[in-house]
C-alpha atoms as a PDB file:
ATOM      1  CA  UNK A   1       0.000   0.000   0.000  1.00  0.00           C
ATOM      2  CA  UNK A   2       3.022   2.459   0.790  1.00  0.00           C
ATOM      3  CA  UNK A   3       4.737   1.327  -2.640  1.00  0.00           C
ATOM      4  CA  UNK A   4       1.194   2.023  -4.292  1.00  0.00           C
ATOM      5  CA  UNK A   5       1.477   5.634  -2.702  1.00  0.00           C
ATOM      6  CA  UNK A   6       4.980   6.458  -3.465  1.00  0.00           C
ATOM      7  CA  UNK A   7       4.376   5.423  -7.161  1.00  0.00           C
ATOM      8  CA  UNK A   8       1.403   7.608  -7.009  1.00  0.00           C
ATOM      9  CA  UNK A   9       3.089  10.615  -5.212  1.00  0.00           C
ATOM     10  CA  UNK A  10       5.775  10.351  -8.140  1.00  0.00           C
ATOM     11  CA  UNK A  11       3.370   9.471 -10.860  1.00  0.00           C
ATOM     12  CA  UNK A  12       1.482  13.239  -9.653  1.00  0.00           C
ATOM     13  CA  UNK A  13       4.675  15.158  -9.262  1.00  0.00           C
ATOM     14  CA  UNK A  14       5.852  14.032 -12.926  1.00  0.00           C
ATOM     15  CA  UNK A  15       2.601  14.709 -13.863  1.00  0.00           C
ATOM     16  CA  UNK A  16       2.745  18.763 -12.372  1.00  0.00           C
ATOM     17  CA  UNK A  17       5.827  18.748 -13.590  1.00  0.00           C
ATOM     18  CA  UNK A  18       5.305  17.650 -17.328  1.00  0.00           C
ATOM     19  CA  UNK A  19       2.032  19.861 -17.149  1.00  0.00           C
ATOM     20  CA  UNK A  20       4.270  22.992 -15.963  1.00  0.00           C
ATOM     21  CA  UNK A  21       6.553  22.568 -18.794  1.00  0.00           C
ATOM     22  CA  UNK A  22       4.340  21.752 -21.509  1.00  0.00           C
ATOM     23  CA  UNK A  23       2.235  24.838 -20.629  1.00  0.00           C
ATOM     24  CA  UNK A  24       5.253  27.034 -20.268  1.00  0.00           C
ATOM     25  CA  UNK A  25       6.032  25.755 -24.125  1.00  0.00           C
ATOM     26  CA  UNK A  26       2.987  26.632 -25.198  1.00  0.00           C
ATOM     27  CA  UNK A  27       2.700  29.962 -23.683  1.00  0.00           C
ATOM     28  CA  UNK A  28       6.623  30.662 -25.527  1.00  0.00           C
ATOM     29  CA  UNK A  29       5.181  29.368 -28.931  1.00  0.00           C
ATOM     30  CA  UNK A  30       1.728  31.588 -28.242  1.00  0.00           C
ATOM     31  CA  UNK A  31       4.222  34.665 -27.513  1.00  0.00           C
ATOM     32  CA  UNK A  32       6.228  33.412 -30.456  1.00  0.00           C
ATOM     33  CA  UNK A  33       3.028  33.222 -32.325  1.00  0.00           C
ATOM     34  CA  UNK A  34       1.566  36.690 -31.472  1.00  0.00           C
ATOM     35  CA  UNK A  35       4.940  38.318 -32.298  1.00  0.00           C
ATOM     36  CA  UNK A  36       4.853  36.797 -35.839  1.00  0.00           C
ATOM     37  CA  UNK A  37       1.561  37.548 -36.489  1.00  0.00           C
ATOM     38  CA  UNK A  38       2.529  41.369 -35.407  1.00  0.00           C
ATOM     39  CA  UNK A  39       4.701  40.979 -38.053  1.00  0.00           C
ATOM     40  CA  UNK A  40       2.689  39.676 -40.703  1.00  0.00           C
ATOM     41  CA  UNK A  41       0.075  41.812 -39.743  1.00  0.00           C
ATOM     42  CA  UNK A  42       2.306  45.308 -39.982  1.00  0.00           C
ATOM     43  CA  UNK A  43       4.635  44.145 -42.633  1.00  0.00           C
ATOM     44  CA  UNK A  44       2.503  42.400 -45.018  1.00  0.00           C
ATOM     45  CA  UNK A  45      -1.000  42.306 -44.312  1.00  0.00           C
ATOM     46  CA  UNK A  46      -1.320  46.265 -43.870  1.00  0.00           C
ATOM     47  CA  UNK A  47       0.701  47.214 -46.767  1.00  0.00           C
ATOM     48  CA  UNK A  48      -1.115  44.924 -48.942  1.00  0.00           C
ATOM     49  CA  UNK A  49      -4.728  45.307 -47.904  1.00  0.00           C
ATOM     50  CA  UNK A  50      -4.217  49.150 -47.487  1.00  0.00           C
ATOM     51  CA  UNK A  51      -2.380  50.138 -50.702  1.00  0.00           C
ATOM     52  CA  UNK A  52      -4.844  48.121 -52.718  1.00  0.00           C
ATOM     53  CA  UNK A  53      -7.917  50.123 -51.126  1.00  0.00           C
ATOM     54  CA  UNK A  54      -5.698  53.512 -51.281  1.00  0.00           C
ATOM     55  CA  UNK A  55      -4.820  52.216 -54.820  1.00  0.00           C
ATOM     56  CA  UNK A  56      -8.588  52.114 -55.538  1.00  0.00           C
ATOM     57  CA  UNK A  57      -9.642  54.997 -53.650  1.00  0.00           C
ATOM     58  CA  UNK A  58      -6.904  56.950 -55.734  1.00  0.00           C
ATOM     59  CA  UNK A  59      -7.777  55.441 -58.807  1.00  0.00           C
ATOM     60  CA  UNK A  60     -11.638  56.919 -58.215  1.00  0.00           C
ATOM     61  CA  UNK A  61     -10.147  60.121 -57.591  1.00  0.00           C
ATOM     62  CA  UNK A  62      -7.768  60.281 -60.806  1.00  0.00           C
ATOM     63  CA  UNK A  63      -7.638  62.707 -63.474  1.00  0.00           C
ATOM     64  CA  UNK A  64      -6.948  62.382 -66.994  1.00  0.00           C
ATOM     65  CA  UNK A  65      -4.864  65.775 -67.605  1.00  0.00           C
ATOM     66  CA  UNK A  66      -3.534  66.185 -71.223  1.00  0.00           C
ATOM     67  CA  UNK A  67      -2.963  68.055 -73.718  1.00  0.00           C
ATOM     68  CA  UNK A  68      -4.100  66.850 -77.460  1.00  0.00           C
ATOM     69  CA  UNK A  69      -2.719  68.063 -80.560  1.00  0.00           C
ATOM     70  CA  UNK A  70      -5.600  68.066 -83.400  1.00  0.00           C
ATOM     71  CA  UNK A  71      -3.870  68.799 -86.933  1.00  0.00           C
ATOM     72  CA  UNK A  72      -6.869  67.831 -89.571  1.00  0.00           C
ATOM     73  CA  UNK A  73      -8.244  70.306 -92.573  1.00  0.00           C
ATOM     74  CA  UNK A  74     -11.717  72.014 -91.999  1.00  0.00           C
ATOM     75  CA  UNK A  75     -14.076  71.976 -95.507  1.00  0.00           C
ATOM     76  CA  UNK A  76     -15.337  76.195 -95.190  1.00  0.00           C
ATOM     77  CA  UNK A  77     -18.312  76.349 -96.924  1.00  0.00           C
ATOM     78  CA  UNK A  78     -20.259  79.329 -96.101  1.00  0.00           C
ATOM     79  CA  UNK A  79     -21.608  82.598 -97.851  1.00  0.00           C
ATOM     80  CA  UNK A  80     -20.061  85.948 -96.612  1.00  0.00           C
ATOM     81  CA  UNK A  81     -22.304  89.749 -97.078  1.00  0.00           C
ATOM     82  CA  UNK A  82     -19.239  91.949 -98.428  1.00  0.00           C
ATOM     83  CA  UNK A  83     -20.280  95.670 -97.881  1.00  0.00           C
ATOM     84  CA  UNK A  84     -16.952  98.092 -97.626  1.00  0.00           C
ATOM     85  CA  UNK A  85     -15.560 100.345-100.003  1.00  0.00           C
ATOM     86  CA  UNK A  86     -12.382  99.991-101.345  1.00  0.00           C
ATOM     87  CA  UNK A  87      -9.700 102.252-101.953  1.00  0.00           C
ATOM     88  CA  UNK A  88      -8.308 102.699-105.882  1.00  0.00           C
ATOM     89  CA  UNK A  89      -5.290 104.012-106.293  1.00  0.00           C
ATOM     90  CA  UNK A  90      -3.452 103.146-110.325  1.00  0.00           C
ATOM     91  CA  UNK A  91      -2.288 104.041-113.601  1.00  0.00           C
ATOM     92  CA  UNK A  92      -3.902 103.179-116.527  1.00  0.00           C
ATOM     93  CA  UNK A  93      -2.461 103.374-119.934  1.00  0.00           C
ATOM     94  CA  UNK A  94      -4.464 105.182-122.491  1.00  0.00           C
ATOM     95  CA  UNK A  95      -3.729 104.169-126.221  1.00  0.00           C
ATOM     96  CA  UNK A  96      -6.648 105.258-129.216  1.00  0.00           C
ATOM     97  CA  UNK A  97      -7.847 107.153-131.252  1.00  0.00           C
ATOM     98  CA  UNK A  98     -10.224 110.071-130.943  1.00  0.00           C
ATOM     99  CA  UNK A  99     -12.590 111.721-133.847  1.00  0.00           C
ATOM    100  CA  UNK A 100     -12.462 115.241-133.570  1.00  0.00           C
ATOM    101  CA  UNK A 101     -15.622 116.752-135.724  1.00  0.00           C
ATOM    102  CA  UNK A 102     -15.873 120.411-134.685  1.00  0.00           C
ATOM    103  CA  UNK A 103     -16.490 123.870-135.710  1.00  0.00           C
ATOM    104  CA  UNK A 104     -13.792 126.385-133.860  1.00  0.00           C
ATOM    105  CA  UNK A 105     -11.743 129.398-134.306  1.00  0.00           C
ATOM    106  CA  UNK A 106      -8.411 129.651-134.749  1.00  0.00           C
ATOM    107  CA  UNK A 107      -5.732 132.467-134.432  1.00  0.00           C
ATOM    108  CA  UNK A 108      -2.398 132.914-136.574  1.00  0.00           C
ATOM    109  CA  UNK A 109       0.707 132.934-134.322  1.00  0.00           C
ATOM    110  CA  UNK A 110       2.177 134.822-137.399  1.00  0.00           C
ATOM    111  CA  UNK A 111       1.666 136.606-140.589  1.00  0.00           C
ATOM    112  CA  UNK A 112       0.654 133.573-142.731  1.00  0.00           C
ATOM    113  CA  UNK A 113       1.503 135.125-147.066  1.00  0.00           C
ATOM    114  CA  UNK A 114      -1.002 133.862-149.159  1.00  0.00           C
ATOM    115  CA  UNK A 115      -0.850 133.423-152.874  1.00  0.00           C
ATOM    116  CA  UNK A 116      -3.929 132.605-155.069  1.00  0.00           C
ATOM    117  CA  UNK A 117      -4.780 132.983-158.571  1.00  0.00           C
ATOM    118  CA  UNK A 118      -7.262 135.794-159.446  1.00  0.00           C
ATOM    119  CA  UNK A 119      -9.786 136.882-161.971  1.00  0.00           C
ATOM    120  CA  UNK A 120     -10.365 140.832-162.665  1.00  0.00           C
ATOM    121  CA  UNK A 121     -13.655 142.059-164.503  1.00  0.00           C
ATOM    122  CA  UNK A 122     -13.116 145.077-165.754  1.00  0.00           C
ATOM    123  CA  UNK A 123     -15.476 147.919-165.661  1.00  0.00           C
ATOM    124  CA  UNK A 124     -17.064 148.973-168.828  1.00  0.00           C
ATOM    125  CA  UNK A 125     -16.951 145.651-170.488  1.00  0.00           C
ATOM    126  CA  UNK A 126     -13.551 146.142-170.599  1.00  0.00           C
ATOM    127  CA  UNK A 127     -12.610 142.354-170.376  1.00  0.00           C
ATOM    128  CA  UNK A 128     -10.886 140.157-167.606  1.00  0.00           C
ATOM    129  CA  UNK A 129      -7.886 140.001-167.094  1.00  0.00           C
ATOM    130  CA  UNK A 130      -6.188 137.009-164.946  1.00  0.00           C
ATOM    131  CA  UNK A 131      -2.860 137.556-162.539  1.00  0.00           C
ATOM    132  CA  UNK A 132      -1.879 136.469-159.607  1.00  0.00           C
ATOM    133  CA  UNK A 133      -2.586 137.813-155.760  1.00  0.00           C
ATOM    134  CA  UNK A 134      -0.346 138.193-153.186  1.00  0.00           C
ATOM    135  CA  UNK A 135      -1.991 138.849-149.184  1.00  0.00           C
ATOM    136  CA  UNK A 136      -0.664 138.293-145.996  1.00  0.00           C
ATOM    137  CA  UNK A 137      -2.757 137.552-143.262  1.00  0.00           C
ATOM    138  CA  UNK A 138      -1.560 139.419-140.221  1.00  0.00           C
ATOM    139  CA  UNK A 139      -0.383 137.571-136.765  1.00  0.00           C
ATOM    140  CA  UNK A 140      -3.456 137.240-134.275  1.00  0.00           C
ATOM    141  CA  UNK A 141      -6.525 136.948-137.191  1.00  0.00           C
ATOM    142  CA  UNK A 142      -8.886 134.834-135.798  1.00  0.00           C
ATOM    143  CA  UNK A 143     -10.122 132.480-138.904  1.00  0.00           C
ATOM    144  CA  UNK A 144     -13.320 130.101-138.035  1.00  0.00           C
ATOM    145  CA  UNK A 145     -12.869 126.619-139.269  1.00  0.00           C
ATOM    146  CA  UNK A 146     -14.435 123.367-139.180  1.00  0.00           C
ATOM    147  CA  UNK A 147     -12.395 120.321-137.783  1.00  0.00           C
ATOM    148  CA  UNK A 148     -12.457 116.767-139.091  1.00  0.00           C
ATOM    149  CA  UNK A 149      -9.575 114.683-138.028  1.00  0.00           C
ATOM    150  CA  UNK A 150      -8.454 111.698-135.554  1.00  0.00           C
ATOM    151  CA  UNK A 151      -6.713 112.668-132.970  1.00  0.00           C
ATOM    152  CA  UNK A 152      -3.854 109.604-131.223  1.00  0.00           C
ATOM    153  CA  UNK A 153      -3.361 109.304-127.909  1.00  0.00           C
ATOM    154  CA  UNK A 154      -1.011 106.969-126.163  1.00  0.00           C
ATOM    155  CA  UNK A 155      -0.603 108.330-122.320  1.00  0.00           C
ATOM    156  CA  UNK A 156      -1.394 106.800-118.863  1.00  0.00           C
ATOM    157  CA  UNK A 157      -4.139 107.838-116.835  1.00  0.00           C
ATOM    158  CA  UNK A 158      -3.583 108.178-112.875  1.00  0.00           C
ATOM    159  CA  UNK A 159      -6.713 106.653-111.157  1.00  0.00           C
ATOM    160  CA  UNK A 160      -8.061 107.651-106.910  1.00  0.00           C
ATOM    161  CA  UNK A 161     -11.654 106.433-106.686  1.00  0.00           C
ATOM    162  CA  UNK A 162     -13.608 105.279-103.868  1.00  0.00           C
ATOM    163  CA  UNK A 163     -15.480 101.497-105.351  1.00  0.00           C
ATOM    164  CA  UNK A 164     -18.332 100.581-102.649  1.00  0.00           C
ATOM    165  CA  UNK A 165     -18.579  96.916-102.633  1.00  0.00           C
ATOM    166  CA  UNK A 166     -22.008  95.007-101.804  1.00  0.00           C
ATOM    167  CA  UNK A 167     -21.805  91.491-102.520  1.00  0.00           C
ATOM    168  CA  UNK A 168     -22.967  88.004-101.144  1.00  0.00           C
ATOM    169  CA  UNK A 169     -20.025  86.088-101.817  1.00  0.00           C
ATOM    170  CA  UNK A 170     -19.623  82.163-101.437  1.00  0.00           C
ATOM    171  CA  UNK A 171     -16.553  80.696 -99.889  1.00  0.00           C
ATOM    172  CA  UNK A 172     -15.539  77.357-100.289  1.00  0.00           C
ATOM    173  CA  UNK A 173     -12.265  76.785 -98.597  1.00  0.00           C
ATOM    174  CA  UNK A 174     -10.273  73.687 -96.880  1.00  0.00           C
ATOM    175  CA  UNK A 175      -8.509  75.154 -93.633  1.00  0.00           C
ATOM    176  CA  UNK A 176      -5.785  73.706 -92.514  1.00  0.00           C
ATOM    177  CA  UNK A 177      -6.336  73.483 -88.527  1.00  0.00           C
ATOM    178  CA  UNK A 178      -3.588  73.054 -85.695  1.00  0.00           C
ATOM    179  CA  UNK A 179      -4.615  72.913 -81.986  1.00  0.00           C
ATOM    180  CA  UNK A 180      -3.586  72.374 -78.929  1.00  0.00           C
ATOM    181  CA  UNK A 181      -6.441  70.825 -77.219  1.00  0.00           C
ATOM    182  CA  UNK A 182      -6.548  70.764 -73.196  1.00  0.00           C
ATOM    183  CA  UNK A 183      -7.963  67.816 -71.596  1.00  0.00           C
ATOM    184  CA  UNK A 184      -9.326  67.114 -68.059  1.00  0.00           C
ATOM    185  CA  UNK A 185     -11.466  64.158 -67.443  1.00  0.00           C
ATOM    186  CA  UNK A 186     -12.549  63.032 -63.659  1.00  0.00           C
ATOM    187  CA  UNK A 187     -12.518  59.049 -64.037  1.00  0.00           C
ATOM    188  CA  UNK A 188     -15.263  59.388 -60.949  1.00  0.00           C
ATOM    189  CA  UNK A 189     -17.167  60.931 -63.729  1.00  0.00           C
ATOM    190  CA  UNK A 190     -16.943  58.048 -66.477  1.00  0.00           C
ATOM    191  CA  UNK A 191     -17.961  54.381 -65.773  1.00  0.00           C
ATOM    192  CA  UNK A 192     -14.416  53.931 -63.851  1.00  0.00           C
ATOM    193  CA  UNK A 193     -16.203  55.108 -61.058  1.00  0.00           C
ATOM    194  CA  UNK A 194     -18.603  52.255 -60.757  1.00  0.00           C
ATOM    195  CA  UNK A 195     -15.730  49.728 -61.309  1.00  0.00           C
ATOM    196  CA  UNK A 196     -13.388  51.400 -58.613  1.00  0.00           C
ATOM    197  CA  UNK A 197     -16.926  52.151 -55.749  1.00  0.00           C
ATOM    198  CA  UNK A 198     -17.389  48.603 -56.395  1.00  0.00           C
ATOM    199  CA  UNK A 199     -13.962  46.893 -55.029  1.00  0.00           C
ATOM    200  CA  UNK A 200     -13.671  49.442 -52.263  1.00  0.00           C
ATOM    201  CA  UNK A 201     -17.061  47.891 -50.854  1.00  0.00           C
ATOM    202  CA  UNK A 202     -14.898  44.067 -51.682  1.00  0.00           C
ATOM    203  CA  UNK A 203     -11.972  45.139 -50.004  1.00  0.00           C
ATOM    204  CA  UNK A 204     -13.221  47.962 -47.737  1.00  0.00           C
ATOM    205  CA  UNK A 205     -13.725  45.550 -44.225  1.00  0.00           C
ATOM    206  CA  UNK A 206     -11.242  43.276 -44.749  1.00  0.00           C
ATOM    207  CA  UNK A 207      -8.836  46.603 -44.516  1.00  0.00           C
ATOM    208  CA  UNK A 208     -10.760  48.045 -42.197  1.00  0.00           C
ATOM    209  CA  UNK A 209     -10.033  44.366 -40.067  1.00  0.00           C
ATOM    210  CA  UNK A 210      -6.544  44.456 -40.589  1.00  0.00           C
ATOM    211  CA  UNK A 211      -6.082  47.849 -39.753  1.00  0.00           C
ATOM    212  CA  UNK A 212      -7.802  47.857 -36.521  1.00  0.00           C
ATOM    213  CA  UNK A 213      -5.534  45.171 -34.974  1.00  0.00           C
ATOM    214  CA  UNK A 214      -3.025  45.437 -32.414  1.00  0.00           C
ATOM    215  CA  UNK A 215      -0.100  45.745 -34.082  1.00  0.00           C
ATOM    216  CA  UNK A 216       2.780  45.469 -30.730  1.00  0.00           C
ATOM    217  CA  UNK A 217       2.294  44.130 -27.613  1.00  0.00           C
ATOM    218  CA  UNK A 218       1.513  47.643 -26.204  1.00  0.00           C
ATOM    219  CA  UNK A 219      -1.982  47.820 -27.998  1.00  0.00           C
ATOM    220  CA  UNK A 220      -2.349  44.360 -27.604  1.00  0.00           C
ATOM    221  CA  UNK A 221      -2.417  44.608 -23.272  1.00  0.00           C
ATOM    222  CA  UNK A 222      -4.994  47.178 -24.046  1.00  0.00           C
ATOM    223  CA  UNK A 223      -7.048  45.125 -26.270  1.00  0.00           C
ATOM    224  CA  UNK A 224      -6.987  42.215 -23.143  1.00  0.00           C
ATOM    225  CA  UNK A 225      -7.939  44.569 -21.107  1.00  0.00           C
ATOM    226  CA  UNK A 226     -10.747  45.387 -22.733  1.00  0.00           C
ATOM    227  CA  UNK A 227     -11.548  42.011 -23.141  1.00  0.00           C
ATOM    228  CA  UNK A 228     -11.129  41.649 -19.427  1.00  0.00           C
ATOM    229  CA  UNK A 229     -13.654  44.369 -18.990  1.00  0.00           C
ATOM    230  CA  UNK A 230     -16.368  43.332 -20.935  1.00  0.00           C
ATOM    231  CA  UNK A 231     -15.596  45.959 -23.366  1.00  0.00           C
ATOM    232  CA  UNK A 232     -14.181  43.852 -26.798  1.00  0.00           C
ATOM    233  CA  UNK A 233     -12.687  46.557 -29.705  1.00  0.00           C
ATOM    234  CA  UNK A 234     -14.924  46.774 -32.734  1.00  0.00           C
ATOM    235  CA  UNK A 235     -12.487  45.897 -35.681  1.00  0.00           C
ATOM    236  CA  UNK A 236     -14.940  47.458 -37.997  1.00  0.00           C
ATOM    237  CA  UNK A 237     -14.783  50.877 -36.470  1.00  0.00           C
ATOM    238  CA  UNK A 238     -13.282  53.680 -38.504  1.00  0.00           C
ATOM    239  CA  UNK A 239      -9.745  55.183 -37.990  1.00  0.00           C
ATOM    240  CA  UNK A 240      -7.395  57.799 -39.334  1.00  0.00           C
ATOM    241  CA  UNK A 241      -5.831  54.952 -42.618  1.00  0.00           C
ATOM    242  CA  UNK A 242      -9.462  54.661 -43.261  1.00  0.00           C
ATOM    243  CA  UNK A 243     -10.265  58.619 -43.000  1.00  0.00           C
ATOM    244  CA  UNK A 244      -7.456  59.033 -45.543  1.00  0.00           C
ATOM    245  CA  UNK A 245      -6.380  55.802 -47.063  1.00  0.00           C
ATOM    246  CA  UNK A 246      -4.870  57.526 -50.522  1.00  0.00           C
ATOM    247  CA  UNK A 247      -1.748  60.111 -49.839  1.00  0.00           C
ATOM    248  CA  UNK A 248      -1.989  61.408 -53.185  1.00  0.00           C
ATOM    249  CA  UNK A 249      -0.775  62.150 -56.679  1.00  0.00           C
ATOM    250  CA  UNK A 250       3.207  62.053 -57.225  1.00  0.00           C
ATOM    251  CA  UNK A 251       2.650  61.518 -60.995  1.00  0.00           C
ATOM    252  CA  UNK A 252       1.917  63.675 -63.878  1.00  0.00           C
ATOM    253  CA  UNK A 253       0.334  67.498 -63.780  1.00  0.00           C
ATOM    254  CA  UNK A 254      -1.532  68.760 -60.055  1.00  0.00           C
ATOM    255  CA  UNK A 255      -5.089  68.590 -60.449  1.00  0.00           C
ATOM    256  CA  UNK A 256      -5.850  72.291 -62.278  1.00  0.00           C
ATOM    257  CA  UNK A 257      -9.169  74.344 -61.808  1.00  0.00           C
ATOM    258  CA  UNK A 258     -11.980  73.458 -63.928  1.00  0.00           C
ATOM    259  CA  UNK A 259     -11.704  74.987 -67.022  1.00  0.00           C
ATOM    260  CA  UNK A 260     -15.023  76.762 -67.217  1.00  0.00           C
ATOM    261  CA  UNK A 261     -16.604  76.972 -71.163  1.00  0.00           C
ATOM    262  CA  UNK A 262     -16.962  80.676 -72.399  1.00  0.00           C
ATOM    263  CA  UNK A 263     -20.151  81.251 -74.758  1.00  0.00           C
ATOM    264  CA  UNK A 264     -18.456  80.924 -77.714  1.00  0.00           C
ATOM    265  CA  UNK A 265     -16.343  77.983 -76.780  1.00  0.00           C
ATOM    266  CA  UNK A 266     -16.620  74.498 -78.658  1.00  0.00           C
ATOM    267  CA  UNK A 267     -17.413  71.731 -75.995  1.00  0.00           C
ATOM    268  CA  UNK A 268     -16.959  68.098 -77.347  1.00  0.00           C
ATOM    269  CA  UNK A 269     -18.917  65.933 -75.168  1.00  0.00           C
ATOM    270  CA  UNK A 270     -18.377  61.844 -75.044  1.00  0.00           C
ATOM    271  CA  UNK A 271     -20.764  59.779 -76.714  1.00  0.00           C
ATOM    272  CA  UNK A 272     -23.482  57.683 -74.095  1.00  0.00           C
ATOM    273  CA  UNK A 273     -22.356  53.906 -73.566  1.00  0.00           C
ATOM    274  CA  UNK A 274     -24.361  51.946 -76.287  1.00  0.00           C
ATOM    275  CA  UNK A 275     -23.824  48.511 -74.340  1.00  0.00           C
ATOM    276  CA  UNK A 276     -26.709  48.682 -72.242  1.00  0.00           C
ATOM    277  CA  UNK A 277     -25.010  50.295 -68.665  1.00  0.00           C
ATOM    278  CA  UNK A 278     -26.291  52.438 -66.963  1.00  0.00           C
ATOM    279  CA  UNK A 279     -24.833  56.342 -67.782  1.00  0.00           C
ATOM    280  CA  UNK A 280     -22.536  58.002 -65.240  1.00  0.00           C
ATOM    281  CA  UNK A 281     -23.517  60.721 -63.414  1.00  0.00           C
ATOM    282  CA  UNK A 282     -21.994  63.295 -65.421  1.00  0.00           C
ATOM    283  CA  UNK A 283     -20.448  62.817 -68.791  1.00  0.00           C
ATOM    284  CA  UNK A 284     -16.572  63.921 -69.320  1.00  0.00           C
ATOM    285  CA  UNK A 285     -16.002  66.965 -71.756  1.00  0.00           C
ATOM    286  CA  UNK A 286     -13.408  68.434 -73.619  1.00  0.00           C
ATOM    287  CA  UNK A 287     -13.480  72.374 -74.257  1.00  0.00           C
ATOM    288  CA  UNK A 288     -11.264  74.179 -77.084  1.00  0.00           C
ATOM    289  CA  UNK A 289     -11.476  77.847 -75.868  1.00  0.00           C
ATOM    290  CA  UNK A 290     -12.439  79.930 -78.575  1.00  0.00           C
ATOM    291  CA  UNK A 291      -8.967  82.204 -78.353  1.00  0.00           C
ATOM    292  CA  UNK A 292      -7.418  79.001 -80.417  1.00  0.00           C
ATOM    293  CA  UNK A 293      -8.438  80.375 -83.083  1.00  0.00           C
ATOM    294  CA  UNK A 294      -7.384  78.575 -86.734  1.00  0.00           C
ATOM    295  CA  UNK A 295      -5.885  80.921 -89.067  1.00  0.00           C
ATOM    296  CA  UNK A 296      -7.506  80.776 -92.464  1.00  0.00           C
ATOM    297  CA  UNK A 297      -5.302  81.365 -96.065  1.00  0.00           C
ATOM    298  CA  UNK A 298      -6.376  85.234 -97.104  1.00  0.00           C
ATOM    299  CA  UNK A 299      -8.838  84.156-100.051  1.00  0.00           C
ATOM    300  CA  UNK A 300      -8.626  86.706-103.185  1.00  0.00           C
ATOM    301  CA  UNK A 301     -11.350  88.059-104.507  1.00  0.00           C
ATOM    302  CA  UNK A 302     -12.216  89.332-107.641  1.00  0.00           C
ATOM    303  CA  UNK A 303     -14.584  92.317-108.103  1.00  0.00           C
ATOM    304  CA  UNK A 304     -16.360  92.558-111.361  1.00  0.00           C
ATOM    305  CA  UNK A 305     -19.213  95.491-112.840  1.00  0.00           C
ATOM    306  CA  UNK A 306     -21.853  95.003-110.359  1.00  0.00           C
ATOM    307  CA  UNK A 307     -24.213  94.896-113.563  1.00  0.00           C
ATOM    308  CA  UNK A 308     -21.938  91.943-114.806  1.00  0.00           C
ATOM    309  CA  UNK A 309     -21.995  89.676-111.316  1.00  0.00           C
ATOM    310  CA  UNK A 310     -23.373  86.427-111.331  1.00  0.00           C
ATOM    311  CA  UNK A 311     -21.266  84.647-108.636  1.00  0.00           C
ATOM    312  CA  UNK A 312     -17.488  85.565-108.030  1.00  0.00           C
ATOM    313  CA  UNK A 313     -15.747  82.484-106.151  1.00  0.00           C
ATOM    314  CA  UNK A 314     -12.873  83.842-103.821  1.00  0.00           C
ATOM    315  CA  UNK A 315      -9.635  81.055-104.434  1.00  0.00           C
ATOM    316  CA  UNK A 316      -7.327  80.013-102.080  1.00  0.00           C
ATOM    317  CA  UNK A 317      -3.565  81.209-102.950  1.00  0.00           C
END
């Protein structure tokens, strides 16, 4: 009976003993455990859940910012009111011939001799006698006489006239256009926004999980006593990576003001999704302020007798 006891007594003590040692393992390899899991949980289970929600909260909040350069030829076709006077300053060279039918009077520069042959009747019946007769017409007798000649004239003729102009001419031109077109399109204004709203709900608590757990054995006493009070942590609460989960833009052009459209701006607006989904809220645009302005090639056109016009077609040089 006392060998039955001893055996017993030992049997017990080996039993505390083993017990003792086996917990004490345990509670290393739980210590062990926690500290890896601290690891895992800072080193790669933060990083990776949080910078794929920050990826896809920044991805929502992305802006395409760009600038497009549009070099195409415009077909002008268009009918411009002309009203303006123009300004006529030439020569023109005169060559014909003018008829000159006239009656006038002319007066001798000089004595002009004149000699004629006469006829004399003599008085009486006396007979006639034929001579010659010698005049001179003095300097400054004015003699009528009747002009019929053609007069040449080869000269130039110095023109300064005033031509008002008052036509409907049509153009028809191909202008060549280079722009610079800015671009700015929110992706949480195309469908992207649907596609990126949709894995921050997937991965949203999951990161939330992670990012609520004790991550040293400092917030990890706190979290047991918690426990310990009846008060557990809610992992699903919200904190500051959660607040702010996206530290922003280090690529590419800071996000610019909205480039408000003046009245006489061009806005090209993206076509509607013709596969059926549903249409974003708002639909990207693309504005070309108006102070691009193409410059056209000066046409050249050709004025004609207003009586004469039928349709005068300005050309291109």
């Amino acid at each position: 009976m006392v060998g039955l006891r001893r055996i017993w007594n030992a049997f017990k003590n080996f039993a505390i003993f083993f017990s003792f040692v086996v917990n004490f393992i345990f509670l290393i390899v739980i210590l062990l455990l926690l500290t890896v899991i601290f690891q895992i949980t800072s080193g790669i289970a933060e990083p990776l859940l949080g910078g794929l929600y920050g990826s896809f909260v920044g991805l929502n909040k992305a802006r395409i910012i760009t600038t497009i350069d549009v070099n195409d030829t415009i077909n002008v076709r268009d009918t411009i009111q002309v009203v303006d006077s123009i300004n006529v300053k030439d020569t023109i060279p005169v060559v014909l011939d003018i008829p000159l039918q006239q009656n006038t009077v002319v007066v001798l520069t000089q004595p002009v001799p004149i000699t004629a042959n006469a006829s004399f009747a003599l008085p009486g019946g006396g007979g006639t006698i034929r001579g010659n007769v010698a005049i001179t017409l003095p300097q400054g007798l004015q003699l009528p006489v009747a002009l019929n000649l053609n007069v040449p004239v080869d000269s130039s003729l110095p023109i300064d006239l005033k031509v008002p102009v008052n036509l409907t001419v049509p153009v028809d031109l191909k202008v060549p256009v280079a722009l610079k077109v800015p671009v700015d399109i929110p992706l949480e204004e195309t469908q992207l926004n649907d596609v990126a709203k949709s894995l921050q709900d997937v991965i949203g608590p999951l990161t939330r999980v992670v990012t609520n757990l004790p991550k040293n054995w400092n917030e990890m006493w706190i979290v047991i006593g918690k426990i310990l009070a009846g008060q557990p942590p809610d992992l699903l609460q919200d904190n500051d990576f959660m607040r702010n989960p996206w530290s922003g833009f280090r690529t590419g052009v800071a996000t610019p003001t909205p480039i408000a459209a003046p009245p006489d701006a061009t806005v090209i607006t993206a076509p509607p999704d013709q596969g059926g989904a549903p249409a974003p809220a708002a639909t990207p645009t693309v504005v070309i302020p108006p102070t691009v302005t193409p410059v056209p090639p000066t046409p050249t056109l050709t004025i004609i007798d207003p009586s004469e016009y039928r349709s005068p077609t300005p050309t291109a040089p």
